[in-house]
N, C-alpha and C. Protein backbone atom coordinates (compact mmCIF):
# COMPACT_ATOMS: atom_id res chain seq x y z
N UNK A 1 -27.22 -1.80 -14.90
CA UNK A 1 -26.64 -0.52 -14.56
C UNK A 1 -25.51 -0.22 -15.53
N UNK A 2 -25.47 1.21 -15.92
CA UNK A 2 -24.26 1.12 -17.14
C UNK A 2 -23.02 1.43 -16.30
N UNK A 3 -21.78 1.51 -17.21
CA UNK A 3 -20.77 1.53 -16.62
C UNK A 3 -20.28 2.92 -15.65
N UNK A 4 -21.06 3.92 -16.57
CA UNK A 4 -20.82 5.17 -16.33
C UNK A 4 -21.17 5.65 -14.73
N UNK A 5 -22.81 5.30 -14.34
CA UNK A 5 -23.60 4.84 -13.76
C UNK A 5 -22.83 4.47 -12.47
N UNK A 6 -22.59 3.21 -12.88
CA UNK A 6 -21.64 2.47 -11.55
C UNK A 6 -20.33 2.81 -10.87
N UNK A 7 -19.61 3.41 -11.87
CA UNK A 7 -18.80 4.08 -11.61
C UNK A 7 -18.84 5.65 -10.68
N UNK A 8 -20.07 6.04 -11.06
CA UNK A 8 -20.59 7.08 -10.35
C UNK A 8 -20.99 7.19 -8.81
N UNK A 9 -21.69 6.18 -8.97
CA UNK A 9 -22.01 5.51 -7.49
C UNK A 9 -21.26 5.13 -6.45
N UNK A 10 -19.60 4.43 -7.06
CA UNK A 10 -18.91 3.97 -6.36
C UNK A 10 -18.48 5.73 -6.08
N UNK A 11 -17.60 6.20 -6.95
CA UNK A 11 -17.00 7.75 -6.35
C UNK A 11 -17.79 8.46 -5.35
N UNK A 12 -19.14 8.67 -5.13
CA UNK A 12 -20.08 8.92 -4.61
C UNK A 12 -20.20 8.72 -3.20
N UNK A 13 -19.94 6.84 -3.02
CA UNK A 13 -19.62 6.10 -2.08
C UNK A 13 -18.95 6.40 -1.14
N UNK A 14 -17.28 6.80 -1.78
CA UNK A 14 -15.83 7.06 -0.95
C UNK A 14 -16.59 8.47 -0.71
N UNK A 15 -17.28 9.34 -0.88
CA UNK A 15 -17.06 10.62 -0.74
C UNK A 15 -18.18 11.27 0.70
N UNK A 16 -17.77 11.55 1.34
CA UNK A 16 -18.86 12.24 2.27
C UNK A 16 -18.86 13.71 2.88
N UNK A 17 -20.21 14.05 2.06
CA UNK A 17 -19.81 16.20 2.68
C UNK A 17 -18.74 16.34 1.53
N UNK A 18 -18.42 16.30 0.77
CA UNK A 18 -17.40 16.54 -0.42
C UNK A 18 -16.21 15.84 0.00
N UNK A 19 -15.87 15.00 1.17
CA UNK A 19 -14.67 14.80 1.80
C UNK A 19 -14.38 13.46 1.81
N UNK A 20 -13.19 13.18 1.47
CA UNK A 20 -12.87 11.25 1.67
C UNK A 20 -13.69 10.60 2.85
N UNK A 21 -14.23 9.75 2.54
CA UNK A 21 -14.96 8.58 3.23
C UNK A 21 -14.14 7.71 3.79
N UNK A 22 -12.95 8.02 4.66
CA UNK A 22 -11.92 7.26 4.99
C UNK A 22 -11.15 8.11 6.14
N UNK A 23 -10.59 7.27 6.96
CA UNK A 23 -10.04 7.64 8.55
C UNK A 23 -8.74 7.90 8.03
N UNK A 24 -8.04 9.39 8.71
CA UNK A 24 -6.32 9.05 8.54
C UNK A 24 -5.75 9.62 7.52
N UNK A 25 -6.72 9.62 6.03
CA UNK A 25 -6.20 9.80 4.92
C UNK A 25 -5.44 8.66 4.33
N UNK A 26 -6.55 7.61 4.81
CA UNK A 26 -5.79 6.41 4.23
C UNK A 26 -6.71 5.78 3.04
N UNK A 27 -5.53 5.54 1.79
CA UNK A 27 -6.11 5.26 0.27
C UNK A 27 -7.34 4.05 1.13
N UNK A 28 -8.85 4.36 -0.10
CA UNK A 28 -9.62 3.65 0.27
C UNK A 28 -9.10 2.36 -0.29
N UNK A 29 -8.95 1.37 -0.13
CA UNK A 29 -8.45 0.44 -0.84
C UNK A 29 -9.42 -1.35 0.26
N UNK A 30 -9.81 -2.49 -0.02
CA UNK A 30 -10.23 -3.41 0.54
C UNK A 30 -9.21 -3.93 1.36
N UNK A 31 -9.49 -4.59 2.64
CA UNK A 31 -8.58 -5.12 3.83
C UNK A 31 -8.24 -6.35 2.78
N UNK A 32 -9.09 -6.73 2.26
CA UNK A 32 -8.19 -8.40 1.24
C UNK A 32 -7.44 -7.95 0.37
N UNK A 33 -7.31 -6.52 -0.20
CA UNK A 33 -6.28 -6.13 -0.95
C UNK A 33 -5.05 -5.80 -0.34
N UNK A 34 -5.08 -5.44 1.02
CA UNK A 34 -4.31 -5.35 1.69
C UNK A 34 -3.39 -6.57 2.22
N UNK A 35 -4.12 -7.38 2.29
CA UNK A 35 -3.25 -8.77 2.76
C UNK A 35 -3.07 -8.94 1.97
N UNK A 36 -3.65 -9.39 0.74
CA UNK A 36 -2.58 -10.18 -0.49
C UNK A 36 -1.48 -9.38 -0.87
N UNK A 37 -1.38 -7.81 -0.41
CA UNK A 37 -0.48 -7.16 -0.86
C UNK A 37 0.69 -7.74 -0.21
N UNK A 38 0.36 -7.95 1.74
CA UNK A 38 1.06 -8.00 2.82
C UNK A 38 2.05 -9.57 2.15
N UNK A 39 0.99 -10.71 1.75
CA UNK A 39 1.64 -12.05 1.42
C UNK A 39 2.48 -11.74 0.16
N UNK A 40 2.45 -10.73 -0.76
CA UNK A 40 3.51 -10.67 -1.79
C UNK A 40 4.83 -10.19 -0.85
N UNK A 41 4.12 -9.21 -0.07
CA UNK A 41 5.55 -8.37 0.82
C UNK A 41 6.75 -10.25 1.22
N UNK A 42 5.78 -10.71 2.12
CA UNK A 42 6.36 -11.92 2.28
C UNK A 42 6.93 -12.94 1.51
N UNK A 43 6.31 -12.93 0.52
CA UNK A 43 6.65 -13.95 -0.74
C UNK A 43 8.35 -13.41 -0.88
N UNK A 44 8.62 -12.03 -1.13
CA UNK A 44 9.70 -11.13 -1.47
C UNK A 44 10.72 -11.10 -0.53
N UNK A 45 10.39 -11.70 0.96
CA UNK A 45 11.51 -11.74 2.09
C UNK A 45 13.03 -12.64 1.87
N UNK A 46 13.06 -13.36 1.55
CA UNK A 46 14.46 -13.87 0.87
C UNK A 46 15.11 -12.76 0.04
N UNK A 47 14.42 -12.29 -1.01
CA UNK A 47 14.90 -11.37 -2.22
C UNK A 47 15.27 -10.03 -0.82
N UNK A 48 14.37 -9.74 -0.21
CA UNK A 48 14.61 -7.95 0.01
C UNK A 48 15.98 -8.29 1.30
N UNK A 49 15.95 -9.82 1.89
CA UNK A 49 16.84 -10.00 3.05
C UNK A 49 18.09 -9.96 2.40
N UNK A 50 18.39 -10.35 1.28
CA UNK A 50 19.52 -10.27 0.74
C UNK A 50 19.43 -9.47 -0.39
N UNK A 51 19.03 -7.92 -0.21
CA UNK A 51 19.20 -7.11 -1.57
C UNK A 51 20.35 -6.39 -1.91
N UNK A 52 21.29 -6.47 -1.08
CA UNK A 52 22.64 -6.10 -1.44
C UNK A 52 23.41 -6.93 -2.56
N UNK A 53 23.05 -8.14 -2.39
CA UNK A 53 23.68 -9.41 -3.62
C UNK A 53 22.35 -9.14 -4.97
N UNK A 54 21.15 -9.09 -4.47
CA UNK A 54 19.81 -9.01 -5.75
C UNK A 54 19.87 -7.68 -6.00
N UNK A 55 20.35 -6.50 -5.11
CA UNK A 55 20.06 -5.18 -5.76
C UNK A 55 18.61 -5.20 -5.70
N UNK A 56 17.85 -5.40 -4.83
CA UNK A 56 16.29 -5.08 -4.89
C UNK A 56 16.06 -4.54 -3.84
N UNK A 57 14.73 -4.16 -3.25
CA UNK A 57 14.25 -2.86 -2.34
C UNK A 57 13.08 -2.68 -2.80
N UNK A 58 12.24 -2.09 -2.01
CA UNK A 58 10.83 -2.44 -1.60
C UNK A 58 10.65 -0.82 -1.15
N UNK A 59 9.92 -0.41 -1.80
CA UNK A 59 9.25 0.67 -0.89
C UNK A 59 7.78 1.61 -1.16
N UNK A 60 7.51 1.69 0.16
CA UNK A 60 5.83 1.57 0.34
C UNK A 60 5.74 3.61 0.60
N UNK A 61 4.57 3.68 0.34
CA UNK A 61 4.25 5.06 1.15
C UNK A 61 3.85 5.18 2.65
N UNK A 62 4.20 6.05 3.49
CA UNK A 62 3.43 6.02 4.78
C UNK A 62 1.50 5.53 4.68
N UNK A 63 1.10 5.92 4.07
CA UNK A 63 -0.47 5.74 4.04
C UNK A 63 -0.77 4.41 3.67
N UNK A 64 0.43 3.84 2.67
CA UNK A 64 0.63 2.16 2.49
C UNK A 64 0.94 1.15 4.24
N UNK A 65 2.05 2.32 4.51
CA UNK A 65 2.44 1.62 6.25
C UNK A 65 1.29 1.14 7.13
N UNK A 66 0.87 2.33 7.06
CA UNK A 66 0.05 2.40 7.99
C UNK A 66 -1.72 1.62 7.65
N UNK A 67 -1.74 1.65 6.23
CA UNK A 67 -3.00 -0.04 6.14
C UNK A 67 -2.19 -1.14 6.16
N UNK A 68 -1.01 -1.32 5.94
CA UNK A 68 -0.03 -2.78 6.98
C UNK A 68 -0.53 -2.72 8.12
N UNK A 69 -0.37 -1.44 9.19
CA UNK A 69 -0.31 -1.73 10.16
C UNK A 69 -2.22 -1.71 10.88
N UNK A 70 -2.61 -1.46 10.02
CA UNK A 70 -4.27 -1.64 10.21
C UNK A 70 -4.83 -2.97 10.30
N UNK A 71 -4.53 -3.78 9.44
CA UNK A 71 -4.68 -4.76 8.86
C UNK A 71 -4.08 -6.15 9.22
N UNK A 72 -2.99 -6.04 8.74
CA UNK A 72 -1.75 -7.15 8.92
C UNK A 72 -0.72 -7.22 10.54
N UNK A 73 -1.03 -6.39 10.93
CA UNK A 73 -0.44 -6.18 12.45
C UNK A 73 -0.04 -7.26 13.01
N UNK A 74 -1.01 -8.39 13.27
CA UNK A 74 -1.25 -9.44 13.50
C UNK A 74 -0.83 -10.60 13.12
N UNK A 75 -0.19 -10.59 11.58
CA UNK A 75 0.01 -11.34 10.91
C UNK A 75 1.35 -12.11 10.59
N UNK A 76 1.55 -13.45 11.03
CA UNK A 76 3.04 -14.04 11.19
C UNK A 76 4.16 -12.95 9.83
N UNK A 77 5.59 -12.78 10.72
CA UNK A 77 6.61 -12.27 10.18
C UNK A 77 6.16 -10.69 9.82
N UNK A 78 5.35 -10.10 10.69
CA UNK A 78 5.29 -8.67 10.12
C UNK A 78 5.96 -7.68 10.82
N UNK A 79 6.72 -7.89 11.62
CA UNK A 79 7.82 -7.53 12.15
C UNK A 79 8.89 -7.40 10.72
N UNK A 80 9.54 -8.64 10.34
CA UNK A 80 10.45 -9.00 9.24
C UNK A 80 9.88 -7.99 8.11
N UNK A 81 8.67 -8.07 7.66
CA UNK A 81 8.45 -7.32 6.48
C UNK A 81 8.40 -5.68 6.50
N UNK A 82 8.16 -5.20 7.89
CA UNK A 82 7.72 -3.78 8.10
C UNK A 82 9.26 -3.55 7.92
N UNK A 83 10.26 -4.12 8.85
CA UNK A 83 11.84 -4.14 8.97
C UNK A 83 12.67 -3.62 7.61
N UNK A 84 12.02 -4.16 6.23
CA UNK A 84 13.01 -4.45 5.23
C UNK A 84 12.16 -3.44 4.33
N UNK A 85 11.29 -3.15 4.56
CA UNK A 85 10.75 -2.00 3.13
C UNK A 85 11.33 -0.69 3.67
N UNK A 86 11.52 0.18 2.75
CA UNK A 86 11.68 1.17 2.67
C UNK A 86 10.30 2.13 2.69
N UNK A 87 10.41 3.13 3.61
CA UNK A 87 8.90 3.86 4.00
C UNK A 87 9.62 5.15 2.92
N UNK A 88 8.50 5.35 1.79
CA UNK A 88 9.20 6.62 1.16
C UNK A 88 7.56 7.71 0.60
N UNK A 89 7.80 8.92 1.11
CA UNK A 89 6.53 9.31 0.46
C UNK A 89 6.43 9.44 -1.17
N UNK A 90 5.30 9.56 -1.54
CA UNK A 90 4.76 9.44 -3.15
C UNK A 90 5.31 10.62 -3.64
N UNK A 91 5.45 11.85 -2.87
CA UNK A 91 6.33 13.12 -3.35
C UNK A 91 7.51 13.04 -3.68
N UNK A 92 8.29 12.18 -2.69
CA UNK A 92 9.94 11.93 -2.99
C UNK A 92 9.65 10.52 -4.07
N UNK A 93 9.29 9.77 -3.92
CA UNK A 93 9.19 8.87 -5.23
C UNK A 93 9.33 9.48 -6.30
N UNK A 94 7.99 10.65 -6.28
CA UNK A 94 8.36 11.07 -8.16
C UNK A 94 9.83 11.83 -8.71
N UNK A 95 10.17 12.39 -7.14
CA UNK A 95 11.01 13.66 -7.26
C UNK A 95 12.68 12.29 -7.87
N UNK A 96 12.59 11.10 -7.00
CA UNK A 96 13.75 10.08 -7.26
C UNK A 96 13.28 9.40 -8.83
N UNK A 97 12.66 9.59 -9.37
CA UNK A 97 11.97 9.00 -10.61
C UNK A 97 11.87 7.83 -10.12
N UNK A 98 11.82 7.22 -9.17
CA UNK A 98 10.86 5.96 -8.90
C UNK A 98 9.43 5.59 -9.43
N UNK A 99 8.91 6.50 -9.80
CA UNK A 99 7.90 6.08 -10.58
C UNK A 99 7.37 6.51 -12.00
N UNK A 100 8.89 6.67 -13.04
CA UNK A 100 8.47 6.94 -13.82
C UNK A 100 9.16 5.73 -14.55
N UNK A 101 7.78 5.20 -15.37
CA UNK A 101 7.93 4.05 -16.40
C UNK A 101 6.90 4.14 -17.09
């Protein structure tokens, strides 16, 4: 199958009736991408518990929150991690230049 091809298929995939293939308006993204995201969140809990001394901060989009809370709900310390990120939408991100690099 060529690349073009496959690539086609997958967009195709997410799409149903012209419309996201997804509940909520939540990024299609894999539940294992989601946890390994959730275990970096964790990996980062020392750093974000003390980001007043590191100057660091964490912050997710609501549509990010909410596949945490799809997903990882369940999952030891997700209390601690939901606690310490910052919930910021992708609109105010660009508007704070948070995401320009």
């Amino acid at each position: 199958m060529s690349d073009s091809k496959e690539i086609a298929d997958r967009i195709t995939n997410l799409m149903v009736d012209g419309g996201p293939n997804f509940k909520e308006g939540l990024t299609p993204v894999s539940e294992q991408a989601v946890k390994e995201f959730y275990q970096g969140l964790v990996a980062m809990l020392p750093t974000i518990q003390y980001s007043a001394y590191a100057q660091a901060g964490i912050a997710i989009t609501p549509s990010m929150k909410e596949l945490l809370i799809h997903h990882c709900s369940n999952e030891p310390e997700f209390n601690d991690v939901l606690g310490l990120v910052y919930v910021v939408s992708y609109r105010d991100m660009k508007k704070s230049s948070i995401l320009d690099f």
